[in-house]
Protein backbone atom coordinates (compact mmCIF):
# COMPACT_ATOMS: atom_id res chain seq x y z
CA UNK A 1 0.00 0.00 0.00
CA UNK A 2 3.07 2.35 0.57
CA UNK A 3 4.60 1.54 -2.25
CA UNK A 4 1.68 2.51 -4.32
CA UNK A 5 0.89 5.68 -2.55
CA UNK A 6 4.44 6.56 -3.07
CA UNK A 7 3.88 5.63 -6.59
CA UNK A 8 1.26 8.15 -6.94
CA UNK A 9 2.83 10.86 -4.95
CA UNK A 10 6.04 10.73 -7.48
CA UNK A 11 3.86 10.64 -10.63
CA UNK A 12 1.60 13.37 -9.47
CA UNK A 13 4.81 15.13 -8.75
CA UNK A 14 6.64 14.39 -12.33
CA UNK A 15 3.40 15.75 -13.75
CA UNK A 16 3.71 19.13 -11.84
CA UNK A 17 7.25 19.78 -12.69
CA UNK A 18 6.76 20.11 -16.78
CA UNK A 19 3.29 21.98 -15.54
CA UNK A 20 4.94 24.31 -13.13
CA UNK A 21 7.94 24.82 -15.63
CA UNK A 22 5.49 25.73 -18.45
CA UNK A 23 3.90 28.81 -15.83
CA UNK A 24 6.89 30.12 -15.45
CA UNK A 25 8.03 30.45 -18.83
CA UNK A 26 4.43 31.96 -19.40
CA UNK A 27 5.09 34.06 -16.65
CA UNK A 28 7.92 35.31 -18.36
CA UNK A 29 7.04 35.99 -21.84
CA UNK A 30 4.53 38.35 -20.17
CA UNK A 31 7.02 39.93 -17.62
CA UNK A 32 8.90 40.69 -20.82
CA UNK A 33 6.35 42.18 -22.85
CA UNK A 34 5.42 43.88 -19.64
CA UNK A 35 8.87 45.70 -19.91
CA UNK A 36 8.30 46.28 -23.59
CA UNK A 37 5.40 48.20 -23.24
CA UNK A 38 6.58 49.67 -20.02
CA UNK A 39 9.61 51.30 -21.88
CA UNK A 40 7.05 53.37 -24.44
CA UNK A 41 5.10 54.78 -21.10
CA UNK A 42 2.25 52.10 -21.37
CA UNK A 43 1.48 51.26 -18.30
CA UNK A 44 -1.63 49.80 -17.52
CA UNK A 45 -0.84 47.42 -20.74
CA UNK A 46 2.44 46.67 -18.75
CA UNK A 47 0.25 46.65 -15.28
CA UNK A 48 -1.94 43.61 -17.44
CA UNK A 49 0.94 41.80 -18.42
CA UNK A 50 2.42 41.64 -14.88
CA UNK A 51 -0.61 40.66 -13.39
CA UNK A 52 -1.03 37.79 -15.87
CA UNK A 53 2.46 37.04 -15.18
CA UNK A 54 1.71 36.30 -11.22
CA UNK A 55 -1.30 34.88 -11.64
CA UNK A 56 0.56 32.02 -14.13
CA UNK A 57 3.21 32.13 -11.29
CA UNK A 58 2.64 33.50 -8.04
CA UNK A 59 6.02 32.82 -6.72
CA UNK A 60 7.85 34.66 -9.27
CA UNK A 61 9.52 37.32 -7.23
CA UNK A 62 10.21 39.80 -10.42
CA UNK A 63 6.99 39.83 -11.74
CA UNK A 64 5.83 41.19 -8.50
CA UNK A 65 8.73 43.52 -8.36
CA UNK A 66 7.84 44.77 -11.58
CA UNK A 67 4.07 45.14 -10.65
CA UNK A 68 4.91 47.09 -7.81
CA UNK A 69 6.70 49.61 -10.19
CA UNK A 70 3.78 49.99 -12.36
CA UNK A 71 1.25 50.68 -9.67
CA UNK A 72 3.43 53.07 -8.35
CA UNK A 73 3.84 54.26 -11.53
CA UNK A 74 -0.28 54.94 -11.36
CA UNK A 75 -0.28 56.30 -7.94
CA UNK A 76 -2.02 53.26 -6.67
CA UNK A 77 0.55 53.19 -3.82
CA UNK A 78 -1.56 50.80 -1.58
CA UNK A 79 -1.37 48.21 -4.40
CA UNK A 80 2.65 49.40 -5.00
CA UNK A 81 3.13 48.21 -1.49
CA UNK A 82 1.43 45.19 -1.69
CA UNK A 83 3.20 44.25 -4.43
CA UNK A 84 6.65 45.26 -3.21
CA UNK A 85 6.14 43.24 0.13
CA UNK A 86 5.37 39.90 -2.20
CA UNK A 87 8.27 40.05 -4.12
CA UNK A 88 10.41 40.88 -1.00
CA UNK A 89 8.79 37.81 0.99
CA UNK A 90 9.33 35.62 -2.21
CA UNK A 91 13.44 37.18 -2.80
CA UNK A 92 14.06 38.64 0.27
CA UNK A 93 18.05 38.57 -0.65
CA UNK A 94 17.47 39.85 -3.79
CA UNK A 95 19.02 43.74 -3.78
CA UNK A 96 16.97 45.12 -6.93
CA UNK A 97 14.53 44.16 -5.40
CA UNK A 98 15.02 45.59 -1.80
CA UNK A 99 16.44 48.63 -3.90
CA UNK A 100 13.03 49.27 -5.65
CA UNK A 101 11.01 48.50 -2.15
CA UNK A 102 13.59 51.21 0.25
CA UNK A 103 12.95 53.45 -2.40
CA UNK A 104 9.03 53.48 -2.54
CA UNK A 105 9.02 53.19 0.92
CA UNK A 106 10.61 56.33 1.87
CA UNK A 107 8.33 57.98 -0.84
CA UNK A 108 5.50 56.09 0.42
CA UNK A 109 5.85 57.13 4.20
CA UNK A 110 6.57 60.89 3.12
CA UNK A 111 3.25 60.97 1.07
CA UNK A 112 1.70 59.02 3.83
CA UNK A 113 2.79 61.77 6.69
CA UNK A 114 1.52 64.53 4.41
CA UNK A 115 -1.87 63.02 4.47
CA UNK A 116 -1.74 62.92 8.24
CA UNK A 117 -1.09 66.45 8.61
């Protein structure tokens, strides 16, 4: 009975692999066009893309990264921040990353403490 349930546990997982591999390279291509579009000032096209791109791959730390840009990009800080604290929990060693997130932040909190006044 072990054996068998182990059987089915490794198939199930030698299924997922090609599956999860195939997400991420979906992912990509739209991360990419994301930054395509991005460069020529489009960015709610580029917003799309990046969305698409996490919702094929929700661990993919750059596609969140790159989301948070373009809702900051919008003003839709709230989002920005959400989007910025993904990417760090997913990459939290990754420095472009933290780079992008220290930067909104201290815009972020200024805007934030201007509202408060």
């Amino acid at each position: 009975m072990r054996a068998r349930i182990f059987g089915m546990c490794l198939l199930a997982a030698l299924v997922a692999v090609p599956a999860y591999a195939d997400r991420r390279s979906d992912a990509k291509e739209q991360v990419a066009f994301g930054i395509s579009v991005a460069q020529k000032g489009l960015w709610k096209e580029a917003t799309f893309r990046w969305e698409k791109a996490v919702e094929l791959d929700p661990t993919y730390s750059a596609a969140w990264n790159n989301l948070g840009i373009a809702y900051e990009q919008q003003g839709k800080f709230d989002d920005a921040r959400k989007a910025y604290d993904k990417a760090i929990k997913l990459d939290p060693e990754n420095q472009m990353i933290r780079q992008n997130y220290d930067l909104f932040r201290e815009i972020y909190d200024r805007t934030q403490r201007r509202r408060h006044r």
